[in-house]
N, C-alpha and C. Protein backbone atom coordinates (compact mmCIF):
# COMPACT_ATOMS: atom_id res chain seq x y z
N UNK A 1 -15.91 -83.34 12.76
CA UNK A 1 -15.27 -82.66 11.64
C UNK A 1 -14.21 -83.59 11.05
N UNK A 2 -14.28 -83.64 10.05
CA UNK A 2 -13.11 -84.43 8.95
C UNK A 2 -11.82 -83.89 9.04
N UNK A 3 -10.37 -84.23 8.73
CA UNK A 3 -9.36 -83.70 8.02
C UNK A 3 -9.20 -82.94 7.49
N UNK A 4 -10.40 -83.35 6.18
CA UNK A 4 -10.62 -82.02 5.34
C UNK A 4 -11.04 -80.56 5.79
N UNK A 5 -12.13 -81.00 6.79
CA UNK A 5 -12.76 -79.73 7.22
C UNK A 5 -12.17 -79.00 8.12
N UNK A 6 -11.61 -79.88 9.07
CA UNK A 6 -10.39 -79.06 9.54
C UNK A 6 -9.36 -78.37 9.04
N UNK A 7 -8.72 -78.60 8.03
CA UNK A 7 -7.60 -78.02 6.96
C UNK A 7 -8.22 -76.94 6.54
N UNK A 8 -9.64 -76.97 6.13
CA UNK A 8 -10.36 -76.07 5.44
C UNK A 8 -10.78 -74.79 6.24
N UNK A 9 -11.16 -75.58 7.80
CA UNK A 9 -11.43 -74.50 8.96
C UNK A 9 -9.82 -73.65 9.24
N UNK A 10 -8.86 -74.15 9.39
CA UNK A 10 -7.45 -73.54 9.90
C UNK A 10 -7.31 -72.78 8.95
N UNK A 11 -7.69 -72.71 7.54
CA UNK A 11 -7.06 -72.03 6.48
C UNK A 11 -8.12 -70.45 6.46
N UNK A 12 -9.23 -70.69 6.68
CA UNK A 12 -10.46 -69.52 6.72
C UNK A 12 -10.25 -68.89 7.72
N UNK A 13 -9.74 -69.52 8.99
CA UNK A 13 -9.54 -68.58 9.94
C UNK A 13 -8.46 -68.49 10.60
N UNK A 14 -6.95 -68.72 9.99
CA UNK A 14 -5.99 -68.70 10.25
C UNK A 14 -5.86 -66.67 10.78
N UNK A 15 -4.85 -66.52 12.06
CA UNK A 15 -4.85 -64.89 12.01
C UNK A 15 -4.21 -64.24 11.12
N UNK A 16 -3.14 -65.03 10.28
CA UNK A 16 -2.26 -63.97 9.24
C UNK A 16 -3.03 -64.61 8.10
N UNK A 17 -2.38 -63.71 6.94
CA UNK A 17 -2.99 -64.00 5.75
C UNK A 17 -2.42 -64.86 5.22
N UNK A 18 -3.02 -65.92 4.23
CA UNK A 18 -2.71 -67.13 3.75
C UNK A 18 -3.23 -67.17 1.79
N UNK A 19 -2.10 -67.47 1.05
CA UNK A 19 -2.77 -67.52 -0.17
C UNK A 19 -1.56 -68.71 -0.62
N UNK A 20 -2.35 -69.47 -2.05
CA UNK A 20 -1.76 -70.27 -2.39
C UNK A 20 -1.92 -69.58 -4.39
N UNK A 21 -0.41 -69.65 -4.60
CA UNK A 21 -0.04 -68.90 -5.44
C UNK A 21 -0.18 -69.98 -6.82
N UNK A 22 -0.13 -69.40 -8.45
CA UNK A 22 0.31 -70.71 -9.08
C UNK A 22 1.13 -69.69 -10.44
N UNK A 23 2.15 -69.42 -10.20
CA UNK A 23 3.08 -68.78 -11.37
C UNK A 23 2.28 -67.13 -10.90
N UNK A 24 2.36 -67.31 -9.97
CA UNK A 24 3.00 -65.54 -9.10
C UNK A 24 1.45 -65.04 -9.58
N UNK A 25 -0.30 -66.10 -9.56
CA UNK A 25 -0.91 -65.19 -9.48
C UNK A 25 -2.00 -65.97 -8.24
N UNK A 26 -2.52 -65.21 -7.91
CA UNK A 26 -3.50 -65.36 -6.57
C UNK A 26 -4.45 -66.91 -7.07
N UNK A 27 -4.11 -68.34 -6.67
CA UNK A 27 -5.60 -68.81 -6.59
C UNK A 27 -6.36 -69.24 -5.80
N UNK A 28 -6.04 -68.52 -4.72
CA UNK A 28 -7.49 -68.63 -3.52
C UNK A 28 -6.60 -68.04 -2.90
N UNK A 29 -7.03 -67.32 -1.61
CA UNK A 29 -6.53 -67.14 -0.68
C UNK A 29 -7.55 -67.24 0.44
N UNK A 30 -7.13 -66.48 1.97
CA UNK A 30 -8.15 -66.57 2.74
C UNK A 30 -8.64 -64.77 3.61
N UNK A 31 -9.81 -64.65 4.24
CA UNK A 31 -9.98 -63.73 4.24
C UNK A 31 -9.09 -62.67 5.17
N UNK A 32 -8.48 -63.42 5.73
CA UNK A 32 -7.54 -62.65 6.57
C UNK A 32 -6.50 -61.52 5.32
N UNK A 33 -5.94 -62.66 4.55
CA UNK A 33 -5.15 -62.15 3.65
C UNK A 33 -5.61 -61.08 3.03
N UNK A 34 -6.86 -60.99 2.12
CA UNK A 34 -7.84 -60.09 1.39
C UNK A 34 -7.73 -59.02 1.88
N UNK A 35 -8.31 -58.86 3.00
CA UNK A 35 -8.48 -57.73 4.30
C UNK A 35 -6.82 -56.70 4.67
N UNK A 36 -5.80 -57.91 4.81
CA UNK A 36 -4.92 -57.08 5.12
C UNK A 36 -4.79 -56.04 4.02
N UNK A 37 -4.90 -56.56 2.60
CA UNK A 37 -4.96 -55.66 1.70
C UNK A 37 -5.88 -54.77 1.45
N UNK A 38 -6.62 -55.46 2.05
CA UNK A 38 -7.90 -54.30 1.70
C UNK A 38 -8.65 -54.62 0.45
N UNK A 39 -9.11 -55.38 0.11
CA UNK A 39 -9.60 -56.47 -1.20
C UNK A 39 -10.81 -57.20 -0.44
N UNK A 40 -11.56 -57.65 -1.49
CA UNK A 40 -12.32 -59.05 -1.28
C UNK A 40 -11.74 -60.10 -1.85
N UNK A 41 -12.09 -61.51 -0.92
CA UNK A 41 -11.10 -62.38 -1.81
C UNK A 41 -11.23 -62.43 -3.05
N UNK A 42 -12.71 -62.82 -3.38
CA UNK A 42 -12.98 -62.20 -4.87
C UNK A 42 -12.55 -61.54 -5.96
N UNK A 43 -11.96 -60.47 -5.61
CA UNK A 43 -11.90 -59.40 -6.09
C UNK A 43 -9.72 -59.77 -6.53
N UNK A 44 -9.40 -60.68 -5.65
CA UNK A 44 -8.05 -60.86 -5.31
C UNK A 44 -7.84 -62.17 -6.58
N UNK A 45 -8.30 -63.07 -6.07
CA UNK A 45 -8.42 -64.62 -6.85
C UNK A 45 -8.34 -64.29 -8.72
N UNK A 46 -7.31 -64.78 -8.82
CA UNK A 46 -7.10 -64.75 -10.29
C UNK A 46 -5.90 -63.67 -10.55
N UNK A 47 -5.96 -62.81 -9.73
CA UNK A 47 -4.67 -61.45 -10.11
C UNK A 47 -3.37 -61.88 -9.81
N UNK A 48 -2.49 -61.12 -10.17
CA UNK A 48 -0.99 -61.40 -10.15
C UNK A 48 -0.92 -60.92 -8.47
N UNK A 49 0.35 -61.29 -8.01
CA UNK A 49 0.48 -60.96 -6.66
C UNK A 49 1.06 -59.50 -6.81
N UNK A 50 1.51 -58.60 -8.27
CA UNK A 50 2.16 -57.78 -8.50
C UNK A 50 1.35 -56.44 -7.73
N UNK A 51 -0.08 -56.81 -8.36
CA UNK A 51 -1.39 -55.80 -7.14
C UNK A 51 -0.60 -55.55 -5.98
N UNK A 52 -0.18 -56.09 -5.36
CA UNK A 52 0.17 -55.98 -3.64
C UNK A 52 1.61 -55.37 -3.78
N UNK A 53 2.28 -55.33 -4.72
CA UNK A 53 3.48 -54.67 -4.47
C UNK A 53 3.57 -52.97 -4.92
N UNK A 54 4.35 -52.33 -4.27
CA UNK A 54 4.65 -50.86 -4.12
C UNK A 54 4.96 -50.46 -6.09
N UNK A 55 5.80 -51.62 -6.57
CA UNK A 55 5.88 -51.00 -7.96
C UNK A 55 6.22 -52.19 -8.67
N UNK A 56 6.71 -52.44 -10.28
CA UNK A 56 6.53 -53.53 -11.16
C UNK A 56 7.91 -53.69 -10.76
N UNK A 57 8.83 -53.21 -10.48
CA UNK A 57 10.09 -53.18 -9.86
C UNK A 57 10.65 -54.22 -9.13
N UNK A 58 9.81 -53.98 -7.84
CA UNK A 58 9.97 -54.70 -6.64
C UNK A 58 9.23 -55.52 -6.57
N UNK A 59 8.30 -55.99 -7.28
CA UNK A 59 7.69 -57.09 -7.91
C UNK A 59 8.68 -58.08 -8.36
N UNK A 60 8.94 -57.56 -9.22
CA UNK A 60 10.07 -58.64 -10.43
C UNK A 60 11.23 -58.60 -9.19
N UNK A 61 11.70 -57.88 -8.68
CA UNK A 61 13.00 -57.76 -8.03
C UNK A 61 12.60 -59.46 -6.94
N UNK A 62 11.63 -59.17 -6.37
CA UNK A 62 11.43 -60.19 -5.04
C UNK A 62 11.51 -61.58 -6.02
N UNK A 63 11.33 -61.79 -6.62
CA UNK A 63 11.24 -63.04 -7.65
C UNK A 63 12.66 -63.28 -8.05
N UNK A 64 13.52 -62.31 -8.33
CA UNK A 64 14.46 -62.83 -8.62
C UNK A 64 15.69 -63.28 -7.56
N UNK A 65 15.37 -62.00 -6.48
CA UNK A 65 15.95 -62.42 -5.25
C UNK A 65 15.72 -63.74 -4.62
N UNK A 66 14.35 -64.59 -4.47
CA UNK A 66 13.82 -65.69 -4.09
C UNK A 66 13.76 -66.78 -4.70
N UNK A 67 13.87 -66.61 -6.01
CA UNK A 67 13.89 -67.89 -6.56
C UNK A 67 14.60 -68.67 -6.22
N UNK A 68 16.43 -68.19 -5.94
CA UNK A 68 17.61 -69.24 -6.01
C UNK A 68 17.40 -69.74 -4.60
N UNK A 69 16.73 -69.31 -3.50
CA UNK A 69 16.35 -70.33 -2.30
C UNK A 69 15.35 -70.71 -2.41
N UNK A 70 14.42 -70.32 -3.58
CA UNK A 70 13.55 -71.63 -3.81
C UNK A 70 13.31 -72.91 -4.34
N UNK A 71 14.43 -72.55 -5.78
CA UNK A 71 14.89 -73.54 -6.30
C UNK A 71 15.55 -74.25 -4.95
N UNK A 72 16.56 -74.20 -4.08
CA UNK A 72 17.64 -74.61 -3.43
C UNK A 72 17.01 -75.21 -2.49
N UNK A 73 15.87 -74.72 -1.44
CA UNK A 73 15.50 -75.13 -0.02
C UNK A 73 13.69 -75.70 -0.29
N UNK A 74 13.06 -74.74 -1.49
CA UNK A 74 11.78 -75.14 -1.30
C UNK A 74 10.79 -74.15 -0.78
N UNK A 75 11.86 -73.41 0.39
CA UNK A 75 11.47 -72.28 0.64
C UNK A 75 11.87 -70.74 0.99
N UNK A 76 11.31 -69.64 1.01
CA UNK A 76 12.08 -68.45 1.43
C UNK A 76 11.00 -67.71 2.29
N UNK A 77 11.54 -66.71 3.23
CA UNK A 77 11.20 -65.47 3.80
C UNK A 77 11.63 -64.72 4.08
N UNK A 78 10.85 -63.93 4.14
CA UNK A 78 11.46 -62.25 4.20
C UNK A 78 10.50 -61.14 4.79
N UNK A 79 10.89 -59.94 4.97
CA UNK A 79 10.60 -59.00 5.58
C UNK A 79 10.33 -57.55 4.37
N UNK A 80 9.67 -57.50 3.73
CA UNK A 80 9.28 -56.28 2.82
C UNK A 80 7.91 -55.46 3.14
N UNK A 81 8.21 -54.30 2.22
CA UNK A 81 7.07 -53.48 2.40
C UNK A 81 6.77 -53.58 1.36
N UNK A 82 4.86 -54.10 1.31
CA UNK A 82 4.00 -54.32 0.81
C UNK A 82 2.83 -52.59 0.09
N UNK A 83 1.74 -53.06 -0.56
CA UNK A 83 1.24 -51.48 -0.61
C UNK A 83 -0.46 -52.47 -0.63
N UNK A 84 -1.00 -51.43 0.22
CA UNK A 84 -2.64 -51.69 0.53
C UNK A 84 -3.22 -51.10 -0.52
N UNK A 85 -4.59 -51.40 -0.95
CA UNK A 85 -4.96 -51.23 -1.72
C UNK A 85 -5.58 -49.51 -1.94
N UNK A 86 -5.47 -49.16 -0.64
CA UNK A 86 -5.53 -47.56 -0.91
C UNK A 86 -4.25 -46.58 -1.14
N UNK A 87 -3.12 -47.40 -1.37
CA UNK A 87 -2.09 -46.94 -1.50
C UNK A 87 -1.35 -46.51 -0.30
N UNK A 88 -1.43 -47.38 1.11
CA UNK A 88 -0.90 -47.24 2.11
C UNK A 88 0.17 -48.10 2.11
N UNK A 89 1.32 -47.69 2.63
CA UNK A 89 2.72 -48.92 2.26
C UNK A 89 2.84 -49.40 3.93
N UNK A 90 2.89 -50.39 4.09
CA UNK A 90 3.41 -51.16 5.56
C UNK A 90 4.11 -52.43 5.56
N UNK A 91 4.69 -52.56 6.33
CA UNK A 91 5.76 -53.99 6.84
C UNK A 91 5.44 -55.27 6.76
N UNK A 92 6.06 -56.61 5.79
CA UNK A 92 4.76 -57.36 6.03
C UNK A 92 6.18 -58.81 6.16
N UNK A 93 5.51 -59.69 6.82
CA UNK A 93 6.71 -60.94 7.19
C UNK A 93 5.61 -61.52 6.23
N UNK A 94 6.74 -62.30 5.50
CA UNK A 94 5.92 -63.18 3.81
C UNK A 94 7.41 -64.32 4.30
N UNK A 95 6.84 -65.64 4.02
CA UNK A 95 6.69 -66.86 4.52
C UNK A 95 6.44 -67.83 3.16
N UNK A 96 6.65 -68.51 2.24
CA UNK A 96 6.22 -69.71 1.32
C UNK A 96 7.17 -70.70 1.50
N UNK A 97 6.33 -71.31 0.40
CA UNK A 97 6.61 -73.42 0.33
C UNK A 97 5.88 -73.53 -0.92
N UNK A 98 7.43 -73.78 -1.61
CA UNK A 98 7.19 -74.33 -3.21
C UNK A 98 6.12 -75.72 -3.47
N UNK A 99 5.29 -76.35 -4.04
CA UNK A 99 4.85 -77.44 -3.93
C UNK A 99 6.09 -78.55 -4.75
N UNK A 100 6.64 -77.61 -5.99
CA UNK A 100 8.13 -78.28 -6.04
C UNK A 100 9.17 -77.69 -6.59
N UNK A 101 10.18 -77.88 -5.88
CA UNK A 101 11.12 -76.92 -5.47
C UNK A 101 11.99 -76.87 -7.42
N UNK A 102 11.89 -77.77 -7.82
CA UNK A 102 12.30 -77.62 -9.50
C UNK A 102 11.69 -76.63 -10.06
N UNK A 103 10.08 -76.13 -9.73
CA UNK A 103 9.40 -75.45 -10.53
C UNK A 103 8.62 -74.62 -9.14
N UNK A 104 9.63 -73.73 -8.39
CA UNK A 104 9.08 -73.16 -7.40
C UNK A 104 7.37 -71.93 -7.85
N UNK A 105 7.61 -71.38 -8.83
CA UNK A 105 6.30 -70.55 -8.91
C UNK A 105 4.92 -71.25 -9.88
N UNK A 106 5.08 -72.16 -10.16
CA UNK A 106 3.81 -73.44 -10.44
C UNK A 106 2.59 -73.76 -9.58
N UNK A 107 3.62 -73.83 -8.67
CA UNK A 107 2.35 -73.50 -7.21
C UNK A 107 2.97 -73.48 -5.92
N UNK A 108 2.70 -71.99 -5.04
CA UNK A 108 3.04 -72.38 -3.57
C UNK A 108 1.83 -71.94 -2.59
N UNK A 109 2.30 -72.23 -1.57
CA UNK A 109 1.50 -71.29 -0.32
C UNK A 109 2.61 -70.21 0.52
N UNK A 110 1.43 -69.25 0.57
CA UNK A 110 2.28 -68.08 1.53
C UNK A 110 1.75 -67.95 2.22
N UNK A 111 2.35 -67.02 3.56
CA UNK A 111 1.80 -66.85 4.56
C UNK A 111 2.76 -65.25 4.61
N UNK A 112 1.31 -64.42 4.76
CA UNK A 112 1.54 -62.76 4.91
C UNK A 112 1.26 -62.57 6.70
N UNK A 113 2.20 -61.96 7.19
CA UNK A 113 2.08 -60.99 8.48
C UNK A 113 2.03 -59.57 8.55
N UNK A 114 1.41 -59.15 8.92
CA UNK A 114 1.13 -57.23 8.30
C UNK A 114 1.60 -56.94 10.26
N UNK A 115 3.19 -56.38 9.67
CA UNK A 115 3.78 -55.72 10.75
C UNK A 115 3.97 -54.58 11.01
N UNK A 116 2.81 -53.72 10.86
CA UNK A 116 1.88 -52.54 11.25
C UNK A 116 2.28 -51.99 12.28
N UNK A 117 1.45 -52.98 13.00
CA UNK A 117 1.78 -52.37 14.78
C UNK A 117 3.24 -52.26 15.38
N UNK A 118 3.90 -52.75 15.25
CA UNK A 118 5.42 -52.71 15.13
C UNK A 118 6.53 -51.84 14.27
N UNK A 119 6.02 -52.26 13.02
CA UNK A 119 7.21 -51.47 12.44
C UNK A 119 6.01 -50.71 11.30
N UNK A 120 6.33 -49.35 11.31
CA UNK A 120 5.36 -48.56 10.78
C UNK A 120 6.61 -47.81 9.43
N UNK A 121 6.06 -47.65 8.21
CA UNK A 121 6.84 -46.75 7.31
C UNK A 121 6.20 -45.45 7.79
N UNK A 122 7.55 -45.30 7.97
CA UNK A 122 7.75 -43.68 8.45
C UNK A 122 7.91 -42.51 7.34
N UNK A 123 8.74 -42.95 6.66
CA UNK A 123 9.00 -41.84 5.65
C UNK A 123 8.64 -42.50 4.34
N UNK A 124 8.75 -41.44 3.11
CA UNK A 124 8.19 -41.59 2.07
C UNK A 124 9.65 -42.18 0.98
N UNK A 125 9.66 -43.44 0.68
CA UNK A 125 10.91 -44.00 0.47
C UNK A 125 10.77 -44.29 -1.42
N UNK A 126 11.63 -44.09 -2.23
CA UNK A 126 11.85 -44.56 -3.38
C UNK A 126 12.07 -46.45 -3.16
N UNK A 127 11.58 -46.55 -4.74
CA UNK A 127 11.47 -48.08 -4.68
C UNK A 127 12.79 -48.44 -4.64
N UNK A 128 13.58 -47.93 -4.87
CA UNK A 128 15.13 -48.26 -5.03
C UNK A 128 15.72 -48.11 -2.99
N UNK A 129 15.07 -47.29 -2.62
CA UNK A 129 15.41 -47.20 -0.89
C UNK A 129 14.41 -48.04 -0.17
N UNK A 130 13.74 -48.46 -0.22
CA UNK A 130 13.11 -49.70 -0.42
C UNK A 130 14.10 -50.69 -0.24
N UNK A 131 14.24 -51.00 -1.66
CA UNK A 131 15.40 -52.05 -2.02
C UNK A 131 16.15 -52.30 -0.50
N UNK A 132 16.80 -51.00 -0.28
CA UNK A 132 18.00 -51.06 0.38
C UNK A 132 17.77 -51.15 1.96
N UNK A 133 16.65 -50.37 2.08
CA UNK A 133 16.12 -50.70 3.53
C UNK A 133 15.94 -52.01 3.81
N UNK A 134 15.34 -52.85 2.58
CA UNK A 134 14.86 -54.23 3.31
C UNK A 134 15.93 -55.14 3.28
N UNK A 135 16.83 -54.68 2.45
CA UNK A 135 18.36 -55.76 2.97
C UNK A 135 19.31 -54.96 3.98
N UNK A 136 18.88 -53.80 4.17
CA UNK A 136 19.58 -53.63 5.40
C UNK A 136 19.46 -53.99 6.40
N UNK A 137 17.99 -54.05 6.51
CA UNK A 137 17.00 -55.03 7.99
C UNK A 137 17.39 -56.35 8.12
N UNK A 138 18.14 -57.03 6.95
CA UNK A 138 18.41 -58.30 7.16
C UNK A 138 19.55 -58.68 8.00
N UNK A 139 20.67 -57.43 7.72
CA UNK A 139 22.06 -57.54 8.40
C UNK A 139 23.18 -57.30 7.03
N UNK A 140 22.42 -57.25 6.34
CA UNK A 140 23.48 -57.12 5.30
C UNK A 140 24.46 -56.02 4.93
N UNK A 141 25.57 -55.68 4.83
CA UNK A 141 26.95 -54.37 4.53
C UNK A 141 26.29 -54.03 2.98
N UNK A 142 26.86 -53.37 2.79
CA UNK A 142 26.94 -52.14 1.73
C UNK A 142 27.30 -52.57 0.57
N UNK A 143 28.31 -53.69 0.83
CA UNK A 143 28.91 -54.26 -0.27
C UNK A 143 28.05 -55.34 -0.47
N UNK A 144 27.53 -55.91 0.46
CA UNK A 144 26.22 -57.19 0.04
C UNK A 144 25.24 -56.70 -0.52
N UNK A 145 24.57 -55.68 -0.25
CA UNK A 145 23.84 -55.15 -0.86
C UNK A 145 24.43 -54.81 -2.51
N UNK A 146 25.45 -53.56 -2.11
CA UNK A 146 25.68 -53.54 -4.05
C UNK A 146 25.79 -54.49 -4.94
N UNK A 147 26.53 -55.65 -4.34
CA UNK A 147 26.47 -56.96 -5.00
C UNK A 147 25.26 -57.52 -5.48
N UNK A 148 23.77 -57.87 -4.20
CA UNK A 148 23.01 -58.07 -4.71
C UNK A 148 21.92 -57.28 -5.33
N UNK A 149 21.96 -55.97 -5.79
CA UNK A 149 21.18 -54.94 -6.55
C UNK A 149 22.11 -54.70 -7.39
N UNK A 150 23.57 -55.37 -7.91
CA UNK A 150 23.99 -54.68 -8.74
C UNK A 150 24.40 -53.41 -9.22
N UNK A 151 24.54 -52.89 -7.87
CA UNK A 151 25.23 -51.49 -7.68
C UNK A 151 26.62 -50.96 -7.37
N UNK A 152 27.20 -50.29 -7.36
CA UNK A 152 28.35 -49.67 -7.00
C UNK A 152 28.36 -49.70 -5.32
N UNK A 153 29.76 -50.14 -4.59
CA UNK A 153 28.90 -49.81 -2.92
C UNK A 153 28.72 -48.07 -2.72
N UNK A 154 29.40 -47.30 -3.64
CA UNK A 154 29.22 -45.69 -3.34
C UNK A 154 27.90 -45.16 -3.72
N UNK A 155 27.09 -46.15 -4.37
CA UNK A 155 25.69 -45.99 -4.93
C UNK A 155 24.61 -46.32 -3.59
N UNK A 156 25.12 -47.45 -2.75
CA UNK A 156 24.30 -47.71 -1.97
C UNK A 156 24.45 -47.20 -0.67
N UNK A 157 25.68 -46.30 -0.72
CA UNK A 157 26.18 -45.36 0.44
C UNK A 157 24.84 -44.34 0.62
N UNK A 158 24.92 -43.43 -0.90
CA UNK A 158 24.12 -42.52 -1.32
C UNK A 158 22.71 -43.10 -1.06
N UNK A 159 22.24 -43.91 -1.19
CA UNK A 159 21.00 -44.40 -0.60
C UNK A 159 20.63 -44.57 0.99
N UNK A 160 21.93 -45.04 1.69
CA UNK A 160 22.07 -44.89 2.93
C UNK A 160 21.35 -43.91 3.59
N UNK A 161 22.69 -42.44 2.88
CA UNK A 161 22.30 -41.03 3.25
C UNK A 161 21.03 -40.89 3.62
N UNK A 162 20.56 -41.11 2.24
CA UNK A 162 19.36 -40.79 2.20
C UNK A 162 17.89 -40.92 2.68
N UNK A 163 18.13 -42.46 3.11
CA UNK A 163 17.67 -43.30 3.98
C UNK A 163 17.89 -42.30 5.82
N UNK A 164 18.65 -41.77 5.95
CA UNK A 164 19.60 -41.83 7.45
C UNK A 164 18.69 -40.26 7.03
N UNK A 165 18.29 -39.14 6.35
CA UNK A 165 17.91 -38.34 5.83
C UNK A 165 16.64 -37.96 6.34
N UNK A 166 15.85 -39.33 5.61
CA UNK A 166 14.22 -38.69 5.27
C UNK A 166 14.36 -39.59 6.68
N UNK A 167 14.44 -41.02 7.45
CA UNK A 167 13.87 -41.26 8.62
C UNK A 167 14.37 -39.96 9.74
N UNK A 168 15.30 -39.13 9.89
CA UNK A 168 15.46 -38.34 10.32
C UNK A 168 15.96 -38.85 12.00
N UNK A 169 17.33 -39.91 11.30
CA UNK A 169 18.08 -39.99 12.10
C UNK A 169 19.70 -39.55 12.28
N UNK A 170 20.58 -40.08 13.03
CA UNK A 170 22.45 -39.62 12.93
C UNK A 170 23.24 -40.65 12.86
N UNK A 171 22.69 -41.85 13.32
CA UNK A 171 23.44 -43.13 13.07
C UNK A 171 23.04 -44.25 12.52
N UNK A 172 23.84 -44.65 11.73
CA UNK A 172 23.39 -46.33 11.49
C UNK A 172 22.61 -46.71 12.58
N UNK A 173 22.46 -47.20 13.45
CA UNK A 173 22.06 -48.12 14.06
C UNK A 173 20.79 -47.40 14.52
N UNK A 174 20.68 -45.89 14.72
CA UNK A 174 19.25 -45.85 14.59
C UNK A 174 18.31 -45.81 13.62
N UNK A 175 18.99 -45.94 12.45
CA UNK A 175 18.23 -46.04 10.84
C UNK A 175 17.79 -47.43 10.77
N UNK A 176 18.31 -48.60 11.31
CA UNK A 176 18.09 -49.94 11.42
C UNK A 176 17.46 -50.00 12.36
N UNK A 177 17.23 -49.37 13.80
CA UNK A 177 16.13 -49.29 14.77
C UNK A 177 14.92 -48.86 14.40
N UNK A 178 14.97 -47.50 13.36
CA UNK A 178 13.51 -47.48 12.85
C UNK A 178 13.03 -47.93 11.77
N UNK A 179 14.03 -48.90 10.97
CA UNK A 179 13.18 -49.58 10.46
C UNK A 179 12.83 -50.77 10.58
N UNK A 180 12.92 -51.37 11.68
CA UNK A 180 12.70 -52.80 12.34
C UNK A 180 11.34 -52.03 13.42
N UNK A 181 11.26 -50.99 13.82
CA UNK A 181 10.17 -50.57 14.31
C UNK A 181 10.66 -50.21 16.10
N UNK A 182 11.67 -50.08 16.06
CA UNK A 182 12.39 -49.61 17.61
C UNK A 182 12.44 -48.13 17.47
N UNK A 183 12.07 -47.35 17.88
CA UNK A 183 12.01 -45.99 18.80
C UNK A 183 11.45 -45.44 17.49
């Protein structure tokens, strides 16, 4: 086997999903990736990556959040909830590498982990609690958050609640346990 064919073999049967992006739309990926969504690659190749997100929202939102460490490092990751193509929402570790970091969405590669088995959406969350869940999972306060959504911190309190609400817990720290996928 060649270089090539090897590169070509690791990429077809890599276990997480793998796509190489060019201005935020699908141009190839591999079948792992397809599948997690629930797609044929086919069917994937050529579309915006916006398909895979919960709303046009959090679409645009992840782009703007990522860019300035992509411009900066080349690369970013993160921890969001994704939406399957039957309209099932689950946990997914997303992973890229700008090809250049001046013109990060021109072309990259990603790498999707569907963290399913682990961390399961439990409750039925607004795209805006969303938002807030997935920078809360990071470690981030109330005030980092309002800062970076541009909110009031008494705005992202109220999301808290609400959050602490529908998972149908009593403390911080078990609202951040279930959504990292602990108890």
């Amino acid at each position: 086997m060649t270089s090539t064919d090897d590169a070509q073999f690791a990429f077809e049967n890599a276990p997480v999903g793998l796509c190489i992006t060019r201005q935020r739309r699908i141009s190839t990926c591999n079948k792992t990736f397809a599948e997690m969504f629930g797609y044929l690659r086919e069917e994937l190749e050529g579309e915006s990556l916006e398909c895979l997100y919960p709303s046009h929202h959090e679409f645009e939102n992840i782009a703007q959040r990522g860019l300035p460490m992509l411009l900066n490092a080349g690369t970013y990751s993160d921890e969001r909830i994704m939406r399957h193509r039957s309209g099932k929402l689950f946990w997914c570790h997303v992973s890229g590498r700008a090809e250049d970091k001046a013109d990060p969405f021109a072309c990259a590669v990603w790498m999707f982990e569907d963290l399913s088995a682990t961390r399961a959406v439990t409750a039925d969350l607004t795209p805006r609690e969303r938002e807030v869940a997935h920078l809360l999972v990071t470690g981030k306060t109330s005030k980092q958050i309002a800062r970076s959504l541009n909110l009031s911190p008494r705005t992202v309190e109220a999301h808290r609640a609400r959050l602490m609400h529908k998972l149908q817990v009593a403390t911080p720290g078990e609202m951040i346990a279930r959504l990292v996928g602990i108890g």
